[in-house]
Every structure is written in structure tokens, then in C-alpha cells.
C-alpha atoms as a PDB file:
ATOM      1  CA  UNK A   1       5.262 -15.204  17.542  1.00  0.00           C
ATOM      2  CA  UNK A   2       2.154 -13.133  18.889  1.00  0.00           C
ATOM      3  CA  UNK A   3      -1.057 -14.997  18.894  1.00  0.00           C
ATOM      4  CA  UNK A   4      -3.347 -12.789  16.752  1.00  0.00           C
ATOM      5  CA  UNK A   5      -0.403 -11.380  13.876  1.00  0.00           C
ATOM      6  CA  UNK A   6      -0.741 -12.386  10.553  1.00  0.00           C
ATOM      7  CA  UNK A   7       1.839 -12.648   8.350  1.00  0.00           C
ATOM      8  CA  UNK A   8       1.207 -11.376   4.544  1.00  0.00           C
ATOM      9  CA  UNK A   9       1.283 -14.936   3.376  1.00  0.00           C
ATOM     10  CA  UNK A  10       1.017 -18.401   4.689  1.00  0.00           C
ATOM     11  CA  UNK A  11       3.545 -20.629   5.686  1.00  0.00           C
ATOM     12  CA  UNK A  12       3.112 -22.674   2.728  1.00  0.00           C
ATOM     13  CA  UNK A  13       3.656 -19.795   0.209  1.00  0.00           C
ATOM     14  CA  UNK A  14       6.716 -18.432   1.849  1.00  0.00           C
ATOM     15  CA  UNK A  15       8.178 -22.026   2.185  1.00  0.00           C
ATOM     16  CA  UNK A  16       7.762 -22.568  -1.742  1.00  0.00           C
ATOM     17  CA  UNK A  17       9.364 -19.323  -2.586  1.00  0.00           C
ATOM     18  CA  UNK A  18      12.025 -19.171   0.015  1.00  0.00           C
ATOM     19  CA  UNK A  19      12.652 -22.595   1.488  1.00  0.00           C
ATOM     20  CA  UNK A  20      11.817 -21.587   4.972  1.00  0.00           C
ATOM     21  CA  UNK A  21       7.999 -21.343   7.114  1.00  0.00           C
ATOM     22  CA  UNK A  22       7.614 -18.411   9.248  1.00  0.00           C
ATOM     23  CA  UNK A  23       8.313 -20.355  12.428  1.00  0.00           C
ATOM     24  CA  UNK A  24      12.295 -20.855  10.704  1.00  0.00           C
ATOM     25  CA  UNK A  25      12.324 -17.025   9.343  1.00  0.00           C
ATOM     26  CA  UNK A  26      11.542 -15.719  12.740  1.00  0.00           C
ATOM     27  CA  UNK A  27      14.221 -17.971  14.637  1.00  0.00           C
ATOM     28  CA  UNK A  28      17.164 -17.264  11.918  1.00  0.00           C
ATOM     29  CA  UNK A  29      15.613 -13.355  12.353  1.00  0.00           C
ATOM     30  CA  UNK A  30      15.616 -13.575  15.731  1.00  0.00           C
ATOM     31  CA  UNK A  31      20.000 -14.503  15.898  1.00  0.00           C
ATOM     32  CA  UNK A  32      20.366 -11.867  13.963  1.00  0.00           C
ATOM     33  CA  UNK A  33      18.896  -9.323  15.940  1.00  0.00           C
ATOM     34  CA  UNK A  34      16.352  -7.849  13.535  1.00  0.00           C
ATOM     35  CA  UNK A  35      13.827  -6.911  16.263  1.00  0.00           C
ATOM     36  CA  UNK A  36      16.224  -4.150  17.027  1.00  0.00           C
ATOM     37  CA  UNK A  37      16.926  -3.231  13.245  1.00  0.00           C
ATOM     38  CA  UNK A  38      15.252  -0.958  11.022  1.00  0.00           C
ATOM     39  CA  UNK A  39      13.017  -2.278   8.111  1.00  0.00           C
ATOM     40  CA  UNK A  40      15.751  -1.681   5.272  1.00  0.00           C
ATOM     41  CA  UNK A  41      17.978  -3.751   7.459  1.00  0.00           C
ATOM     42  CA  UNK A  42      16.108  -6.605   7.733  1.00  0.00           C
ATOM     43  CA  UNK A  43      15.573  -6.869   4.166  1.00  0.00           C
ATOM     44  CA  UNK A  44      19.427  -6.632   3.376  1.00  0.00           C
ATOM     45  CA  UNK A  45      19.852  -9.636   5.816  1.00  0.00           C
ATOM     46  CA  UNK A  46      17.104 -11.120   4.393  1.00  0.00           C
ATOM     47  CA  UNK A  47      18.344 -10.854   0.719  1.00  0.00           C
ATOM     48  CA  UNK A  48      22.163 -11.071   1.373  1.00  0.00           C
ATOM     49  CA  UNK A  49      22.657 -13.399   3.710  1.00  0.00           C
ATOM     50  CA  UNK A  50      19.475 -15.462   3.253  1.00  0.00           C
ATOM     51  CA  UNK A  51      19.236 -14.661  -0.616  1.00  0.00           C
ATOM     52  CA  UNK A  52      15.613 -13.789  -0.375  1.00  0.00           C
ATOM     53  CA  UNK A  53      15.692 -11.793  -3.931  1.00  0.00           C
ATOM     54  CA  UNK A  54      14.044  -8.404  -4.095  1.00  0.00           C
ATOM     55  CA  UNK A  55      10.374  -9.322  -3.741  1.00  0.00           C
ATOM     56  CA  UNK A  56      10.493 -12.197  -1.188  1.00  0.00           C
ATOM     57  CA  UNK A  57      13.148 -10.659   1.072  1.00  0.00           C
ATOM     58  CA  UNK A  58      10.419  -7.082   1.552  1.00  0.00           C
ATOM     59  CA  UNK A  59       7.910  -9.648   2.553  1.00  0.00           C
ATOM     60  CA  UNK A  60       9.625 -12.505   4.566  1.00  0.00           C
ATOM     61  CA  UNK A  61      10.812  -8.819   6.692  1.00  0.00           C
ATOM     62  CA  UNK A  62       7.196  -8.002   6.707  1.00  0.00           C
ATOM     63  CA  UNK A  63       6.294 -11.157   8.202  1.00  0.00           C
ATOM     64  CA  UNK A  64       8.908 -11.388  10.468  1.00  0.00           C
ATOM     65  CA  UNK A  65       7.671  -7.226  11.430  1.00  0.00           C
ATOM     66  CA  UNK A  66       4.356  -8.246  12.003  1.00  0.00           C
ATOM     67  CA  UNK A  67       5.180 -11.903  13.358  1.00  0.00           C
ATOM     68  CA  UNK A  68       7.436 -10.222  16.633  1.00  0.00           C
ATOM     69  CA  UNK A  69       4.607  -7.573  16.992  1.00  0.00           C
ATOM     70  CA  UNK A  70       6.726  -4.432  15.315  1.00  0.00           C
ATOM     71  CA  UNK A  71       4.385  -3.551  13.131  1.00  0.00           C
ATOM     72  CA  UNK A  72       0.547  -4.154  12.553  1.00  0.00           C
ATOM     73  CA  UNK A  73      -1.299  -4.967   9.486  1.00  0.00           C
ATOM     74  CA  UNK A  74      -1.343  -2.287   7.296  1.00  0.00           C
ATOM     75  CA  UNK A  75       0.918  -0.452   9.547  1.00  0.00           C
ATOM     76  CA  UNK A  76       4.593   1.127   8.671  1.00  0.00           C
ATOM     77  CA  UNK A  77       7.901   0.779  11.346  1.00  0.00           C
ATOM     78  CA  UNK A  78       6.870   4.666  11.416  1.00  0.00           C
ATOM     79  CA  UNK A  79       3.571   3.847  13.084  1.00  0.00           C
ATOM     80  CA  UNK A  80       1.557   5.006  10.726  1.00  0.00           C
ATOM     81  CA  UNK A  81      -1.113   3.198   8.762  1.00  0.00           C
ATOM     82  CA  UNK A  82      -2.666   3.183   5.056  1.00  0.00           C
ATOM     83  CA  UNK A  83      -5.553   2.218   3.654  1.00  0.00           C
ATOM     84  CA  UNK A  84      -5.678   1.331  -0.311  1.00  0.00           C
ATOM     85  CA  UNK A  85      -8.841   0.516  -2.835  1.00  0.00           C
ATOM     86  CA  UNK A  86      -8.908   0.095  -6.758  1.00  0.00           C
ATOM     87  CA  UNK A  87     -11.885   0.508  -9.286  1.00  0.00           C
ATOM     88  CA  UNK A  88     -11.618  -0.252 -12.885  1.00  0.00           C
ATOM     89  CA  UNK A  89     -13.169   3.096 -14.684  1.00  0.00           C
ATOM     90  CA  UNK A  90     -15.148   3.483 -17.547  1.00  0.00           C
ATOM     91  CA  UNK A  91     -12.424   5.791 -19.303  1.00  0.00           C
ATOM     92  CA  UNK A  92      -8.734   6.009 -20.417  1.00  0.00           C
ATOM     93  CA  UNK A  93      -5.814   6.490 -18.199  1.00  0.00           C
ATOM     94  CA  UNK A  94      -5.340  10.034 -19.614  1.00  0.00           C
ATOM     95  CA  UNK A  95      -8.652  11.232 -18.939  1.00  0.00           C
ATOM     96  CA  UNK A  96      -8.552   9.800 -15.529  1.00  0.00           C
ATOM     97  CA  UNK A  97      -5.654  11.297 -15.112  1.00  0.00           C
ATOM     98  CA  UNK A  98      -7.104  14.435 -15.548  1.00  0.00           C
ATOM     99  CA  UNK A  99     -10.176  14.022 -13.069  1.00  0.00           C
ATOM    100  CA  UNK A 100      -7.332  14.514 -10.442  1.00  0.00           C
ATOM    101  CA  UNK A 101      -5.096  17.073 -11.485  1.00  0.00           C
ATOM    102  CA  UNK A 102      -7.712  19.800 -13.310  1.00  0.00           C
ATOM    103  CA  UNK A 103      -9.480  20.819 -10.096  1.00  0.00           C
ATOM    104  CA  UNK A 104     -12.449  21.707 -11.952  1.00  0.00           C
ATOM    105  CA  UNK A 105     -12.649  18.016 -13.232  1.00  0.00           C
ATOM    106  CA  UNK A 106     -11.757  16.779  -9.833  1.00  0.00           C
ATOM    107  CA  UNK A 107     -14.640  18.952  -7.988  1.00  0.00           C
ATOM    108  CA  UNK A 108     -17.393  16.587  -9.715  1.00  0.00           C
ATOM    109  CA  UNK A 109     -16.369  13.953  -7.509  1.00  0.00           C
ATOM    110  CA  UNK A 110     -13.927  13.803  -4.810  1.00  0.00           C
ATOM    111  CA  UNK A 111     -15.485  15.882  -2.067  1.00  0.00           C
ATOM    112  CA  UNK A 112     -12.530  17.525  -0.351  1.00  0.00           C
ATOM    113  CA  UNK A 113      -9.592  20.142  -1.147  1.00  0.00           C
ATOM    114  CA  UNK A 114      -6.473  18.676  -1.880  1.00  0.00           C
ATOM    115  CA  UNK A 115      -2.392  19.694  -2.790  1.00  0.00           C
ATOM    116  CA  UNK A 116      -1.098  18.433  -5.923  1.00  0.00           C
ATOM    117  CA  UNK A 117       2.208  17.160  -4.829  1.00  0.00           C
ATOM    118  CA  UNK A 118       3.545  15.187  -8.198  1.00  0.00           C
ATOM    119  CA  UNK A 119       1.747  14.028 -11.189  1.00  0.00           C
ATOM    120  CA  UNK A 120       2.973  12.437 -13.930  1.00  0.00           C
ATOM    121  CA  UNK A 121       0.520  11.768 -16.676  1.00  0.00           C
ATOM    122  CA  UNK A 122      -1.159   9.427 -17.457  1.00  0.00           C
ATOM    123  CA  UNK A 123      -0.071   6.934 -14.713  1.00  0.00           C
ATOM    124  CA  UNK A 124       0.431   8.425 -11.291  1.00  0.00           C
ATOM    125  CA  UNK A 125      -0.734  11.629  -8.772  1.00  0.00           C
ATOM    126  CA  UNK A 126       0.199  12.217  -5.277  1.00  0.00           C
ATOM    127  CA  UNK A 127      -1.892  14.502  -3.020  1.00  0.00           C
ATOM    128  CA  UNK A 128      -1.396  16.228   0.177  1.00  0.00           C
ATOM    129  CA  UNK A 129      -4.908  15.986   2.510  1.00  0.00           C
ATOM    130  CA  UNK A 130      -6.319  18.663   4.350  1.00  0.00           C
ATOM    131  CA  UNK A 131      -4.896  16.636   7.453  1.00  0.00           C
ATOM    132  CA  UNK A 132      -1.610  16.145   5.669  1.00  0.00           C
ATOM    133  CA  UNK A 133      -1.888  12.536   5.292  1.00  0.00           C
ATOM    134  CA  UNK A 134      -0.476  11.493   1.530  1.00  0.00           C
ATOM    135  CA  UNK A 135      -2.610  10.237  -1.150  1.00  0.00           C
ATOM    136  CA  UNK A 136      -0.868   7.881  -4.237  1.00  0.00           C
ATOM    137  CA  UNK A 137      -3.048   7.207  -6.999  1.00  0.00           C
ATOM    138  CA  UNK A 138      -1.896   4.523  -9.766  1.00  0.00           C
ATOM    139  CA  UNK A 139      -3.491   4.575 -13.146  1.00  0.00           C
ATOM    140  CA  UNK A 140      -3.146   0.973 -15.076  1.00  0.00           C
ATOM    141  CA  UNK A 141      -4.011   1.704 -18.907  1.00  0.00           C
ATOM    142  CA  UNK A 142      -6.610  -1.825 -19.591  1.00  0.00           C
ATOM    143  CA  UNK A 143      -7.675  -0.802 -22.783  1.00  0.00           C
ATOM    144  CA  UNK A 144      -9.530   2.178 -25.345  1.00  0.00           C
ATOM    145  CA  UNK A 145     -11.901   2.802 -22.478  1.00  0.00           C
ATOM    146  CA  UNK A 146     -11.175   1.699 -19.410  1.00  0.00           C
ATOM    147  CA  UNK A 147      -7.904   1.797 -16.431  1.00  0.00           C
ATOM    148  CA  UNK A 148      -7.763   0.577 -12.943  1.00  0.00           C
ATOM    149  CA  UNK A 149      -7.482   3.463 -10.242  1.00  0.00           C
ATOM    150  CA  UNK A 150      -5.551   2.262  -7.906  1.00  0.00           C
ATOM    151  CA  UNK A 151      -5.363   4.221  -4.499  1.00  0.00           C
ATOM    152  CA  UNK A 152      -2.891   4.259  -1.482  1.00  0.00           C
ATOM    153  CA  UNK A 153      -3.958   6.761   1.443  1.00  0.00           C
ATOM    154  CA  UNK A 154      -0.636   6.669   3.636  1.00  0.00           C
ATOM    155  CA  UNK A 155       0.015   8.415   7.315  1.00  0.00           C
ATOM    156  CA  UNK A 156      -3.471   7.774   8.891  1.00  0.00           C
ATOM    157  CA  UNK A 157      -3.160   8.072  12.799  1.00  0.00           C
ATOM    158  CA  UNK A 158      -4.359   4.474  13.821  1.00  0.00           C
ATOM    159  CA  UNK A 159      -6.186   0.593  12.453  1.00  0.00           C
ATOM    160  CA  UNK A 160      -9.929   2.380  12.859  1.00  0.00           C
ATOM    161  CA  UNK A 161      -8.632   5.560  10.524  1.00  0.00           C
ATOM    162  CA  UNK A 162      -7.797   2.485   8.107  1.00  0.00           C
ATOM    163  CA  UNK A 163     -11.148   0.855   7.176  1.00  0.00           C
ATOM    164  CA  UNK A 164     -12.997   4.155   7.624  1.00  0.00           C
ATOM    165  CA  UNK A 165     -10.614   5.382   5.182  1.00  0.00           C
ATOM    166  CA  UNK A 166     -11.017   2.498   2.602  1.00  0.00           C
ATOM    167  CA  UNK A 167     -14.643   2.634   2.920  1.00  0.00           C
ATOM    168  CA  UNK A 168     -14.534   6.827   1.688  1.00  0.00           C
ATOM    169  CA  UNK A 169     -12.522   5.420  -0.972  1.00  0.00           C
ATOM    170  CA  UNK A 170     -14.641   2.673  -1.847  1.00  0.00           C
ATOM    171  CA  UNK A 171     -17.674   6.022  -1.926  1.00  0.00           C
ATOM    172  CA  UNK A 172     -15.354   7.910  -3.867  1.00  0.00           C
ATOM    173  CA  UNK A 173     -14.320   5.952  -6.362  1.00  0.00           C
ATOM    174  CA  UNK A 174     -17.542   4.961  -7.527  1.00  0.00           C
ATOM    175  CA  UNK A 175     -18.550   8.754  -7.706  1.00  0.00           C
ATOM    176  CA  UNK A 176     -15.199   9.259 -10.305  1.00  0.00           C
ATOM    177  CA  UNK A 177     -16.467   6.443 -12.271  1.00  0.00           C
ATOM    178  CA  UNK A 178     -19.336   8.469 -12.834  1.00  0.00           C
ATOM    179  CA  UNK A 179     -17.844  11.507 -13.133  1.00  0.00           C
ATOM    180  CA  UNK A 180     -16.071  10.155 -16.063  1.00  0.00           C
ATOM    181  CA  UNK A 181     -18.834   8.060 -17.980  1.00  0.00           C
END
């Protein structure tokens, strides 16, 4: 294992929900091969021959990615990075829906020009940026007045484009709870 990764849980957690610490993924991992397999594959291992289920076996390969020094934190096997914030919002999912995909709406607070790629209303948008990096937005109904705006900013170049990128968000989210109140 590399001295500074970090895993996306602790030993403890992934030894209650799988059987196994890190230390034993990584070995069993390691006879298998997976530092020369793709992602997908190491989750089929993972799940088939380890029966990981679903959820656990995307994260014990996540681990075991980040563990062997494949991938970063917050990074993809691709080599790029995302950044991702949330804010609850003073109004309902379909209006916030709306404050991304009528541009006039959007325009009162997110600062930059953006392709609508998908939306499906009232739960989910993805946008193109002007640097062609992808933007997912999740929209979690929580009641009359109020959803969580959940954002994932995928493709950025490198770890600094990641907190810079989570601290616009953090900016920009507070400016579309206003925007809506």
C-alpha cells in the first residue's frame, strides 16, 4: 500500500460489511492481477468471486484503486478528477429545476455560459462547461419548500482544479439559494 492513500472507508467499516480489512482486499486483489485490470473488472472480481454485492464491491475496488496508487482521491482510472457540493434550497425541486434549464432564470446566479446536455425535470440536469468539463446536478425533493442541490463537476484537469472547483460551487450555490427565495 502507498503511504499517504486513503481508502474511502476504514478498515473497520469494510471488515464489517465484507469480512475482509484493506490489508486482505489488496493481497487477494493483488493474485488476481487487478492492478493491470480496468475498474469494471475489478468490481466483477470483487462481486463474483468475492461476493462483494453491488455497493461494497464499487468501493472495496476503489480502495484497492487508490490503495496500489491507480487512482487518487477524487480521481477516475481516466485521470480525471471531480469536485461535488450540495445546498439545501429554499424552494421546490421543480422550481430549482428551472433555475438551470430557463437561461434567463439561470443568469441571476450562476455566472458562466453553459450547454444543456440532458434534463429531466424535476430531479436531474447535465451541463457542458465552457472548458468542456461535465456538470451533474441532482435535485432531492425534502419537502413544500425546500430540495437539496446536489452537484458533481466531472473531467477537471488535476487535485488543485478540485478544491478550487468545490469552493466556486460552494459561491454558487449560495447565490441560487438566493436567486430562488
Amino acid at each position: 500500500m502507498t503511504s499517504d492513500a486513503k481508502p474511502p472507508c476504514g478498515d473497520e467499516a469494510v471488515r464489517n460489511k465484507t469480512g475482509r480489512d484493506w490489508a486482505t482486499w489488496c493481497a487477494l486483489l493483488d493474485g488476481d492481477g487487478a492492478a493491470a485490470m480496468s475498474h469494471p473488472e475489478i468490481v466483477a472480481i470483487v462481486h463474483d468471486k468475492y461476493d462483494g454485492g453491488s455497493w461494497w464491491s464499487q468501493m472495496v475496488a476503489v480502495g484497492y484503486e487508490r490503495l496500489r496508487g491507480l487512482r487518487q482521491e477524487r480521481q477516475g482510472r481516466d485521470g480525471a478528477y471531480a469536485a461535488s457540493a450540495s445546498k439545501i434550497v429554499p424552494a421546490g425541486a421543480a422550481r430549482a429545476h428551472d433555475f438551470f434549464t430557463d437561461e434567463a432564470n439561470r443568469r441571476r446566479w450562476l455566472d458562466m455560459d453553459v450547454t444543456i446536455r440532458t434534463a429531466r425535470r424535476p430531479v436531474s440536469v447535465r451541463m457542458t462547461w465552457p472548458d468542456n468539463s461535465i456538470v451533474a446536478v441532482w435535485i432531492t425533493e425534502k419537502g413544500d419548500a425546500k430540495c437539496n442541490v446536489a452537484i458533481e463537476h466531472g473531467k477537471l484537469l488535476d487535485a488543485h482544479a478540485v478544491e478550487a472547483t468545490k469552493a466556486y460551487w460552494k459561491e454558487t450555490l449560495g447565490r441560487l439559494t438566493e436567486a430562488v427565495a
